[in-house]
Protein backbone atom coordinates (compact mmCIF):
# COMPACT_ATOMS: atom_id res chain seq x y z
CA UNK A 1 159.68 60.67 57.86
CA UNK A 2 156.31 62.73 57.37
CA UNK A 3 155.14 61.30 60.66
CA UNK A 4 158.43 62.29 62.29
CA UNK A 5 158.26 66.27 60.54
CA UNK A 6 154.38 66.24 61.60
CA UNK A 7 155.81 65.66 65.31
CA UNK A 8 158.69 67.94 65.17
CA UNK A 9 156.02 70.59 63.85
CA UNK A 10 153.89 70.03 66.86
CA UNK A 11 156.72 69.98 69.61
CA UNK A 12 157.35 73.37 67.93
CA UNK A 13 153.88 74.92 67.82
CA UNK A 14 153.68 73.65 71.65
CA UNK A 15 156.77 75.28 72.78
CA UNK A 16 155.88 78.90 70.79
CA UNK A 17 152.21 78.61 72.85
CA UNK A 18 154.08 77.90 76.21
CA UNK A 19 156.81 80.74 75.65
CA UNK A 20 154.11 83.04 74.90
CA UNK A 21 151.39 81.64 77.30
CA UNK A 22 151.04 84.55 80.51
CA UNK A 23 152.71 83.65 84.11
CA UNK A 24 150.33 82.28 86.45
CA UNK A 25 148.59 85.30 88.13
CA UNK A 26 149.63 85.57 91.57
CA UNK A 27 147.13 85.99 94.85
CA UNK A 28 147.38 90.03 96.02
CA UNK A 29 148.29 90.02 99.46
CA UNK A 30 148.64 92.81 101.65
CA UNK A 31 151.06 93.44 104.96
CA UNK A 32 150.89 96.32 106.79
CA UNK A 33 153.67 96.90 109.22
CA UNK A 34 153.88 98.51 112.90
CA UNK A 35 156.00 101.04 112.30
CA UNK A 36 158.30 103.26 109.51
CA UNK A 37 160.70 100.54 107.40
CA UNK A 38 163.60 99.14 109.69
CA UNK A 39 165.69 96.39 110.22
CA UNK A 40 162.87 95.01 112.20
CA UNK A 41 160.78 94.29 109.14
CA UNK A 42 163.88 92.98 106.70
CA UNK A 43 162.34 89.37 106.28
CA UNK A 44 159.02 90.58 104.83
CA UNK A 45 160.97 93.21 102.72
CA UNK A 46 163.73 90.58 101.68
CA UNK A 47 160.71 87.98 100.35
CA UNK A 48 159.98 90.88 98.20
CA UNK A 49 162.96 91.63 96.59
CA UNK A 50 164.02 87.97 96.54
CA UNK A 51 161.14 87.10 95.25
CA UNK A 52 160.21 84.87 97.36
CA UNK A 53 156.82 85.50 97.85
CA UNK A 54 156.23 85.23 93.65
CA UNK A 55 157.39 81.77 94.16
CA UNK A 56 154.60 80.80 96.69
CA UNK A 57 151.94 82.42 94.27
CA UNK A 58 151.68 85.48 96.14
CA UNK A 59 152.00 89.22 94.54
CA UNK A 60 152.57 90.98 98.08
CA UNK A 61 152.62 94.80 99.38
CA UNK A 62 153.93 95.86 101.83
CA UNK A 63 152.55 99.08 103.69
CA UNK A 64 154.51 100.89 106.79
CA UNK A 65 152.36 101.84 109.79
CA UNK A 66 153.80 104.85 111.64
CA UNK A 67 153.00 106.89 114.83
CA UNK A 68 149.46 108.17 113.45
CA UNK A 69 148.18 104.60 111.86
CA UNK A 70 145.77 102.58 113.05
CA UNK A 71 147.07 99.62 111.53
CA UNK A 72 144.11 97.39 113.27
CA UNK A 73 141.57 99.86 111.77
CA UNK A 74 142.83 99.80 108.46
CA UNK A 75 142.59 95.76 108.73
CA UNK A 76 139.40 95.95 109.59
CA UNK A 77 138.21 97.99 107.18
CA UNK A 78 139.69 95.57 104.47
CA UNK A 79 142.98 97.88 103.52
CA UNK A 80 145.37 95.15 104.99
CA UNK A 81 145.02 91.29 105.00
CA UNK A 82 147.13 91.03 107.66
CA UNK A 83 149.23 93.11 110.46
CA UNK A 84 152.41 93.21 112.09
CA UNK A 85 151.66 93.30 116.06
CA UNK A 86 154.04 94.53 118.36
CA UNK A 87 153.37 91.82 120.17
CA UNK A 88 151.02 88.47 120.49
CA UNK A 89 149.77 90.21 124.00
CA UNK A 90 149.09 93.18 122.31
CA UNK A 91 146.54 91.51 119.84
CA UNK A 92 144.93 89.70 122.32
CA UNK A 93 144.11 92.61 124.05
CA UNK A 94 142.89 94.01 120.51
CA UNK A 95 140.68 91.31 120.42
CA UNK A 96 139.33 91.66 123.96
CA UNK A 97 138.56 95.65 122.28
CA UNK A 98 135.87 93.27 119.90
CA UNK A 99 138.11 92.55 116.74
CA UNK A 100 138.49 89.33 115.92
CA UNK A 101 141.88 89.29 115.09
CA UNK A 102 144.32 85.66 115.38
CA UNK A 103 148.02 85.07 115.82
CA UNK A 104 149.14 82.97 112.74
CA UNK A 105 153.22 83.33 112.75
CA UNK A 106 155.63 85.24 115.38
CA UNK A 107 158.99 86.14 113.50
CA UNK A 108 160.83 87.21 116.84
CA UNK A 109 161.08 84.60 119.31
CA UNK A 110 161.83 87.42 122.36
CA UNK A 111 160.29 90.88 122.60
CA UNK A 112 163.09 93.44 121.74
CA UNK A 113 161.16 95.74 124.53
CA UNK A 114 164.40 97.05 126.85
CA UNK A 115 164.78 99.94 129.63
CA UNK A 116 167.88 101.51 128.99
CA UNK A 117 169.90 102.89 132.17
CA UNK A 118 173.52 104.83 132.64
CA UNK A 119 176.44 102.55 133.49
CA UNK A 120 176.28 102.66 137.36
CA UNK A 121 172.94 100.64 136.46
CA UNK A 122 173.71 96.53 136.41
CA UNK A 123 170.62 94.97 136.80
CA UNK A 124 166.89 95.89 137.17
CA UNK A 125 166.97 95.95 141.11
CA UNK A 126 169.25 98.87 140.91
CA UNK A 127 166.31 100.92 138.61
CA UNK A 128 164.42 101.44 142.41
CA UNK A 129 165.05 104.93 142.80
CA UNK A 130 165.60 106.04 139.37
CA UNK A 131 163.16 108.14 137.41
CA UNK A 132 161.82 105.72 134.55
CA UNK A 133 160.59 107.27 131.07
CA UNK A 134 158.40 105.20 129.80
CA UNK A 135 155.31 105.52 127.19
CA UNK A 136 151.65 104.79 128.07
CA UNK A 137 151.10 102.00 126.43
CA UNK A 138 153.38 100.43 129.27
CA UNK A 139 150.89 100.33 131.22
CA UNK A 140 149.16 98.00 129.12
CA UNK A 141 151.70 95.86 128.46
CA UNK A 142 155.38 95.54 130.52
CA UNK A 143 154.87 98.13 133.29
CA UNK A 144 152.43 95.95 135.28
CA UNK A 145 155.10 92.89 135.09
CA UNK A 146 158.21 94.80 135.60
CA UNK A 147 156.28 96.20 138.69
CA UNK A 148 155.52 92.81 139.97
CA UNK A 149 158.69 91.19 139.15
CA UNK A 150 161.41 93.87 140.55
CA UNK A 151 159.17 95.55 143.21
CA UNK A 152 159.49 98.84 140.62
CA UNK A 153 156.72 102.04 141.69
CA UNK A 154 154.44 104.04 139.55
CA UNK A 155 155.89 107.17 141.27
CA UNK A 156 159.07 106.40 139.49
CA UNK A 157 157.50 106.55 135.99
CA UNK A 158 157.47 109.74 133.55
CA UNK A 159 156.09 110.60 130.09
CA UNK A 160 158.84 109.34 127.73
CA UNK A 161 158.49 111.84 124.95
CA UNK A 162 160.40 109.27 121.97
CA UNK A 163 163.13 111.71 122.70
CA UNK A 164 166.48 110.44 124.12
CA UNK A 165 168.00 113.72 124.94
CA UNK A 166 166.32 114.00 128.84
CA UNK A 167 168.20 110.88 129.50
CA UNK A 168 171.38 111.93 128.06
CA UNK A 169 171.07 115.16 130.16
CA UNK A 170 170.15 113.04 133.67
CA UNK A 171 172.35 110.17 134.80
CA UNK A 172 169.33 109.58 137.31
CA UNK A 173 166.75 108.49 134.86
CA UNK A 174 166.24 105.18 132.40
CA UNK A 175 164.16 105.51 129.82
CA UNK A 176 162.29 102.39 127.93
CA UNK A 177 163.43 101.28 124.25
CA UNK A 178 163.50 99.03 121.73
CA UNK A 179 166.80 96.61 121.52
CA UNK A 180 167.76 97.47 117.74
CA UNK A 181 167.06 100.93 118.02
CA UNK A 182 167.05 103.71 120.72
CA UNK A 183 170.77 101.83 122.27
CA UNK A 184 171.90 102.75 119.04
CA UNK A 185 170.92 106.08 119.57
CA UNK A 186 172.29 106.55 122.75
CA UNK A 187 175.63 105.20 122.01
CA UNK A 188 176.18 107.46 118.84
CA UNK A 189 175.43 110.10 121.73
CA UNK A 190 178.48 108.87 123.54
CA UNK A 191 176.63 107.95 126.30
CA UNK A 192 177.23 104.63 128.08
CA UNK A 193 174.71 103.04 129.08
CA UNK A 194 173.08 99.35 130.23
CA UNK A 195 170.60 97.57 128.36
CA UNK A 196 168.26 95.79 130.05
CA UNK A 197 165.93 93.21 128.11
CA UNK A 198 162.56 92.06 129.57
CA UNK A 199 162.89 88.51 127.92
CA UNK A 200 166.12 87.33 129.38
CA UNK A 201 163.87 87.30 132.93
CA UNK A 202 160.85 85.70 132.08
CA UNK A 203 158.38 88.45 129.80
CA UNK A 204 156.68 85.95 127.74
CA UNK A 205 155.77 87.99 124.93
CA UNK A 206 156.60 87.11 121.28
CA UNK A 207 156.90 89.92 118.65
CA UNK A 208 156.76 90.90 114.89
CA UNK A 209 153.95 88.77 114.64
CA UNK A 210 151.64 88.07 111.86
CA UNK A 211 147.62 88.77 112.74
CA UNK A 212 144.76 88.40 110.48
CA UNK A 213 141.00 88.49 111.40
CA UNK A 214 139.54 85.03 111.59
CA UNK A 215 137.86 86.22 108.44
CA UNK A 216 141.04 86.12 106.95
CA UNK A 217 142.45 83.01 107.99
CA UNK A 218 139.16 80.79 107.41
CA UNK A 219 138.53 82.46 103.66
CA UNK A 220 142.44 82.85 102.14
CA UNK A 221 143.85 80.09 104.60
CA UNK A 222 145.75 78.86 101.38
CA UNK A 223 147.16 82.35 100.72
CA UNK A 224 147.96 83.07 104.66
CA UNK A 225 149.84 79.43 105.00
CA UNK A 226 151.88 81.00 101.50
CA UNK A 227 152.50 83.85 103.35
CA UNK A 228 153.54 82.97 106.85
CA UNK A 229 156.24 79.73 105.31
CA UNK A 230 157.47 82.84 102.03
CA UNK A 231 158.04 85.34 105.03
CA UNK A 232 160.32 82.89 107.44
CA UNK A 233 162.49 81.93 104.06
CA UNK A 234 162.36 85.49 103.83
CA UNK A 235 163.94 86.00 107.63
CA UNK A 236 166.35 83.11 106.88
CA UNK A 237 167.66 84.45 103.64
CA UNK A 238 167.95 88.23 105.39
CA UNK A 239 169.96 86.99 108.27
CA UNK A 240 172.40 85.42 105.45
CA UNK A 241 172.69 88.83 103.31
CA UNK A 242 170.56 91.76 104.00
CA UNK A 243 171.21 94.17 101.31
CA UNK A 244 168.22 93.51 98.72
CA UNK A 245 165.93 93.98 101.67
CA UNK A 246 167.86 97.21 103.26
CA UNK A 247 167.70 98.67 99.03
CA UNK A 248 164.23 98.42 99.61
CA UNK A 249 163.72 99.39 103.31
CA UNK A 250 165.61 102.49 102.40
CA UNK A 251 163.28 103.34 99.93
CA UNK A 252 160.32 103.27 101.60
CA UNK A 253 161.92 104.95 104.70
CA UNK A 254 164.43 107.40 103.39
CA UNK A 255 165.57 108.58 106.69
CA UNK A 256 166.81 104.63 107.48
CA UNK A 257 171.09 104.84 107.05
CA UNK A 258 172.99 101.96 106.31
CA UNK A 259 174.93 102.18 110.06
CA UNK A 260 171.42 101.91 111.70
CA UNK A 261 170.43 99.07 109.43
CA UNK A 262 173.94 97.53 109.96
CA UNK A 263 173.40 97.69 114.02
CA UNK A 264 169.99 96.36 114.17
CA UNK A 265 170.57 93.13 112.32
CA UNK A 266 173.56 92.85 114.14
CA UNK A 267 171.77 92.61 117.62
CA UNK A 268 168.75 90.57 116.18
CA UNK A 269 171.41 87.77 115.43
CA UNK A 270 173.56 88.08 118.40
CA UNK A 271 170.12 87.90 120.65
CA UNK A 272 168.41 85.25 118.36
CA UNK A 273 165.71 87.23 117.89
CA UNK A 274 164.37 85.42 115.02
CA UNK A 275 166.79 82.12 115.01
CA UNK A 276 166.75 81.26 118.74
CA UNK A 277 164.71 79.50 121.44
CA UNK A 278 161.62 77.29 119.59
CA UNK A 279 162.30 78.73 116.02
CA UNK A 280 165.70 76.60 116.05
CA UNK A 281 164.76 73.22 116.18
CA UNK A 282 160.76 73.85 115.49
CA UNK A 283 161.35 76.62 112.55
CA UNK A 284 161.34 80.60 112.16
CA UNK A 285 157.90 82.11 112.71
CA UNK A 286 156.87 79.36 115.37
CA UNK A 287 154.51 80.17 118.19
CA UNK A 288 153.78 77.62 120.92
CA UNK A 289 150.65 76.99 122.61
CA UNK A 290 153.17 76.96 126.20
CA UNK A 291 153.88 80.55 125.35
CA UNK A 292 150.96 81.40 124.12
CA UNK A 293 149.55 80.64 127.41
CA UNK A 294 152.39 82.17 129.33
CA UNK A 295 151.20 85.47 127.88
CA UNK A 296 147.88 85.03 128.21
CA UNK A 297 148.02 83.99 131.91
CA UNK A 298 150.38 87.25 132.48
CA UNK A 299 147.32 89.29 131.25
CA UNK A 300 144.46 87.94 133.19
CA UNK A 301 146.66 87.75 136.28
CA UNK A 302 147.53 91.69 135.86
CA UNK A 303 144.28 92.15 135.25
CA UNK A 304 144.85 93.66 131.51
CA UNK A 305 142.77 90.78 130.14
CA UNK A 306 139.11 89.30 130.99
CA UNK A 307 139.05 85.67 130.71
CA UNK A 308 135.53 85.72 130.43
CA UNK A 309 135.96 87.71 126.92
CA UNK A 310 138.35 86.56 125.21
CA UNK A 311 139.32 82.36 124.81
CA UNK A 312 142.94 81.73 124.89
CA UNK A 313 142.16 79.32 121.97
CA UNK A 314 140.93 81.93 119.61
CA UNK A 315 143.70 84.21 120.26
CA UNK A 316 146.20 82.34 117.72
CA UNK A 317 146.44 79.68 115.69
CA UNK A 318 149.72 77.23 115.01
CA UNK A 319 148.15 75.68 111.97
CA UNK A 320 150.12 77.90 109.86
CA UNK A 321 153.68 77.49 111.40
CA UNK A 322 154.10 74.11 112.02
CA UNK A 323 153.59 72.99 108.36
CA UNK A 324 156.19 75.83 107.40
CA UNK A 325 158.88 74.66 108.92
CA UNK A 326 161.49 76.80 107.96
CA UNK A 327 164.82 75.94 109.96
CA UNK A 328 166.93 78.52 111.00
C-alpha cells in the first residue's frame, strides 16, 4: 500500500511539473509579402490564425510590402527571412542584380499577370492596334514574350498609371492587370471587358513564391522546410474556409472589403491557381526543375538574363517542396 501511495504521489508531482512546465519556444520567422494584404497572400495569413505554423515550431510574422518597399533590400539587410516574389523570373533576375537569393516553394502554379481588353477584344491577336497600358516593369518581365509570341509593338504601349479609369473612358485601349484584382475593378465599373491570361498560352512563370538568400536556406534549412510544408497546409485549409485568414488580412489592410476578398479566392480556385497543374498530384507549393528551366530559358533568350551570371541551378531549390507534400 505505501509503495502504491509513494507512486500515486509521484505520478502527481510529475503531472503538476508538466502542467506548469513552459511551451516549447518556437523559431521566429519572418515573411515579408509583395504587396498590401489580399486574397493573394490568404495561405500565409490563414497558417497564422490557424495556427498552423505554431504546430511546425515556428512563431511567424508576417510583414506587407507595398508600392515604396524594397522587400529584397529589407531581406538583405536581415529584416525578413524570406520574401514573397512576384514571380520565380523576377528573382532570378534579382539575383543576376548580385543577391543571392533562391526559390524554395511557389504557392501559385500560373502567374495571375492578365491584359484586360473591352468586349470586341477575343483573343490576344485582336490587341494589334490597340493602345496597351502597361507598367515598366513589363519590360522586364511579359512585354518581351507577349511581343514575340503575338507579333504585339512597343509603339502600342503607354504608361499604365495603376489607375483603371483611362481604360474605362477609351474602348481602344487594354490595360495590364492582375487576375484577382483590377477585373474586379473594372466590372464593379460596369464595364465589360475580356480577360486575357498569359499562362493559358505558354508564360512559364510561377508566382507567390517563397525566396530566401542561400544564407538562409543553408543556416535555418530546418526552419525554412517548417515554413514552406506550414504555408501549403495553410493554402489548403484557406481554399476550404477563408474567413480566419480574411479577419486577419483585413486588419492589416483596412481598405481590403469582404466582396474583393470574396472575388479573388473565387478566381484563384476556378483557375487553380494554387491547386492545379503539378501542385495536384506533386503537392501545393511545388516547383519543377522543367519549369524552372522554361523560365529561365525565356530570359536568356529575351535577353533579360546573362547565362554567364547567373546558374540556373542556383536560382531555386526543390529540396524544400518535395518532402512537403501537401496534396491539394
Amino acid at each position: 500500500m505505501r509503495s502504491f501511495a509513494l507512486s500515486l504521489a509521484g505520478a502527481a508531482a510529475l503531472s503538476l511539473l508538466t502542467a506548469v512546465a513552459p511551451a516549447q519556444a518556437q523559431d521566429k520567422f519572418t515573411y515579408m509579402t509583395n504587396w498590401y494584404a489580399q486574397a493573394e497572400h490568404g495561405g500565409f495569413y490563414q497558417a497564422v490564425a490557424q495556427g498552423i505554423y505554431k504546430k511546425h515550431g515556428l512563431d511567424v510574422t508576417i510583414r506587407m510590402g507595398g508600392p515604396q518597399v524594397n522587400i529584397t533590400q529589407m531581406m538583405a539587410a536581415g529584416q525578413a527571412d524570406c520574401i514573397m516574389g512576384s514571380s520565380d523570373i523576377q528573382m532570378m533576375q534579382v539575383r543576376e542584380g548580385g543577391v543571392p537569393v533562391v526559390n524554395v516553394a511557389a504557392f501559385f502554379q500560373k502567374d495571375p499577370q492578365v491584359l484586360i481588353a473591352h468586349d470586341d477584344v477575343k483573343k490576344f491577336e485582336d490587341l494589334k492596334g490597340k493602345t496597351l497600358l502597361i507598367g515598366a516593369q513589363a519590360n522586364r518581365g511579359y512585354w518581351p514574350w507577349l511581343k514575340a509570341r503575338f507579333g504585339l509593338k512597343d509603339e502600342q504601349t503607354r504608361p499604365y498609371t495603376f489607375n483603371i479609369q483611362p481604360f474605362v473612358a477609351d474602348p481602344n485601349t487594354a490595360q495590364q492587370g492582375y487576375l484577382t484584382s483590377e477585373p474586379y475593378a473594372i466590372q464593379k465599373a460596369g464595364v465589360k471587358s475580356t480577360v486575357l491570361m498569359f499562362s493559358d498560352h505558354g508564360y512559364p512563370s510561377y508566382a507567390v513564391t517563397v525566396s530566401c538568400m542561400d544564407k538562409t536556406v543553408k543556416e535555418r534549412s530546418k526552419q525554412v522546410a517548417a515554413f514552406v510544408k506550414a504555408s501549403a497546409e495553410g493554402w489548403k485549409s484557406y481554399l476550404a474556409d477563408p474567413a480566419p485568414a480574411n479577419a486577419l488580412i483585413k486588419k492589416d489592410n483596412p481598405n481590403m472589403t469582404d466582396d474583393q476578398l470574396a472575388y479573388s479566392v473565387a478566381k484563384l480556385k476556378e483557375m487553380g491557381m494554387v491547386t492545379g497543374g503539378d501542385a495536384a498530384k506533386l503537392g501545393i507549393g511545388v516547383m519543377t526543375d522543367a519549369r524552372a528551366k522554361a523560365s529561365y530559358d525565356f530570359l536568356v533568350n529575351a535577353k533579360l538574363l546573362d547565362p554567364t551570371k547567373v546558374d540556373l541551378a542556383k536560382t531555386y531549390t526543390t529540396e524544400f517542396v518535395k518532402d512537403a507534400k501537401v496534396l491539394p
